[in-house]
Protein backbone atom coordinates (compact mmCIF):
# COMPACT_ATOMS: atom_id res chain seq x y z
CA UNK A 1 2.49 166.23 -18.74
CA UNK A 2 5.21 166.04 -20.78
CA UNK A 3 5.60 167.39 -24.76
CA UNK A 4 7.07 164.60 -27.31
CA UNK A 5 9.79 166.52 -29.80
CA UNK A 6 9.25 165.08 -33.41
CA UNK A 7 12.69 165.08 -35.16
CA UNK A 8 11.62 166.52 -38.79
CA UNK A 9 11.92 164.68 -41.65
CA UNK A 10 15.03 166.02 -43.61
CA UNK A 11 14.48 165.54 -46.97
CA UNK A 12 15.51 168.60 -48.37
CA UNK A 13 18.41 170.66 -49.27
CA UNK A 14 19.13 169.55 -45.64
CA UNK A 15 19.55 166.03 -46.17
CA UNK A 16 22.93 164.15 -45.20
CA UNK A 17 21.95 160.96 -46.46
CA UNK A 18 22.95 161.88 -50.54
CA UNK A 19 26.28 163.24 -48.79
CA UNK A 20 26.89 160.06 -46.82
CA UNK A 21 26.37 158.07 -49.68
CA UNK A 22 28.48 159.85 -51.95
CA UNK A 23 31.01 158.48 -49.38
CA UNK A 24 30.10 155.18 -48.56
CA UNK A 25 30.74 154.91 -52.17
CA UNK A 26 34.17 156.33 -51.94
CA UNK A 27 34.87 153.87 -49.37
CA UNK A 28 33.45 151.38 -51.47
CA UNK A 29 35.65 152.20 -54.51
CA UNK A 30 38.90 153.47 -52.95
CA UNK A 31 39.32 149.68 -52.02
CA UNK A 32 39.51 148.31 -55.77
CA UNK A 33 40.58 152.14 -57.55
CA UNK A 34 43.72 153.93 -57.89
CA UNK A 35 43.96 157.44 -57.01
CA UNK A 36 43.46 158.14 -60.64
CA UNK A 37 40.78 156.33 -60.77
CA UNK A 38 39.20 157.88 -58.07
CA UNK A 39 39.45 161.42 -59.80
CA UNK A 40 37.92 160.47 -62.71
CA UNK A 41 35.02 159.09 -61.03
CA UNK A 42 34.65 161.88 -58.44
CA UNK A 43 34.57 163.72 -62.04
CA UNK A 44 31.81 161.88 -63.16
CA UNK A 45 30.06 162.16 -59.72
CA UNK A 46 30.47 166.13 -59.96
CA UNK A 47 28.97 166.46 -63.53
CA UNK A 48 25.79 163.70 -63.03
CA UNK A 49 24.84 162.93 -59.72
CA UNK A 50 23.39 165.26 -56.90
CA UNK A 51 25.71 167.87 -55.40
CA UNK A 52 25.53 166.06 -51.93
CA UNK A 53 26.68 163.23 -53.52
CA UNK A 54 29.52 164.48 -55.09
CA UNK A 55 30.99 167.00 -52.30
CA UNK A 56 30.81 163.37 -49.70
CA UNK A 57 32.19 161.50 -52.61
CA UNK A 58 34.92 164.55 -53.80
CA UNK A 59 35.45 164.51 -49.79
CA UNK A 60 35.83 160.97 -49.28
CA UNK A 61 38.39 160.63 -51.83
CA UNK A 62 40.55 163.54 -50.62
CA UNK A 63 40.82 162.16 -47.64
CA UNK A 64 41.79 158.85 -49.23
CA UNK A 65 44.63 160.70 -50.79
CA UNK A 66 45.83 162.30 -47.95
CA UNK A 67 46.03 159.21 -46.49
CA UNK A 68 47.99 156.92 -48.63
CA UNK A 69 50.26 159.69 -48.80
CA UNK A 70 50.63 159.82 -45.11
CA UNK A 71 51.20 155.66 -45.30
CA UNK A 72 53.84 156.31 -47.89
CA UNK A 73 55.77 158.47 -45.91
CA UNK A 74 55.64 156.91 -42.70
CA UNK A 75 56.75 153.61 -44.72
CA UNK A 76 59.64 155.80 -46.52
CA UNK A 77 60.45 156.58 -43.16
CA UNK A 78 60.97 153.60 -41.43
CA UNK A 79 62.57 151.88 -44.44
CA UNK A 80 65.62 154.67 -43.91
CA UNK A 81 65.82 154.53 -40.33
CA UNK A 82 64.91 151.08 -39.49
CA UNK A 83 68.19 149.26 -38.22
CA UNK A 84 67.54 145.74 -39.81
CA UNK A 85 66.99 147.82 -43.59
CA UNK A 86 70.61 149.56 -42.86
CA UNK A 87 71.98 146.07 -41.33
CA UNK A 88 71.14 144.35 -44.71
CA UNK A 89 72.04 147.53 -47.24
CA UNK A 90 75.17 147.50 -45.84
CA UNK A 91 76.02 143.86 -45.69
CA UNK A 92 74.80 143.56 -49.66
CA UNK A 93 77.35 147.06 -50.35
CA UNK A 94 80.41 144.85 -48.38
């Protein structure tokens, strides 16, 4: 005979569904937002909603950050290095 495990139901301070939709909303909003945007409504998700909520939102839009930063200096990058960008600077300077 076997013993069935029942998964508790996690609805307190344990609960990753506030903190997943802090980020879903993150998502959501770093699609429309600008970064500055973002902070001030990460702000406004800090001082009213649920602490879950905030930290996955505050989290979510970190990582956005870090991202476009990442995108911006990879595109930096290959706009000095990439042959065709020097081929045309140079034939514009001559």
């Amino acid at each position: 005979m076997t013993t069935m495990t029942i998964a508790p139901a996690t609805t307190g301070p344990d609960d990753t569904s506030e903190y997943a939709a802090g980020r879903a909303d993150a998502y959501d909003d770093a699609h429309t937002l600008t970064l500055p945007q973002l902070h001030t409504r990460a702000a406004h998700y800090i001082a009213y909603a649920t602490p879950a909520r905030a930290a996955g939102y505050a989290d979510r839009v970190h990582e956005t950050a870090m991202e476009r930063a990442a995108v911006t200096a990879a595109e930096t990058e290959l706009a000095h290095t990439s042959p065709t960008t020097w081929a045309r600077t140079n034939d514009a300077a001559a």
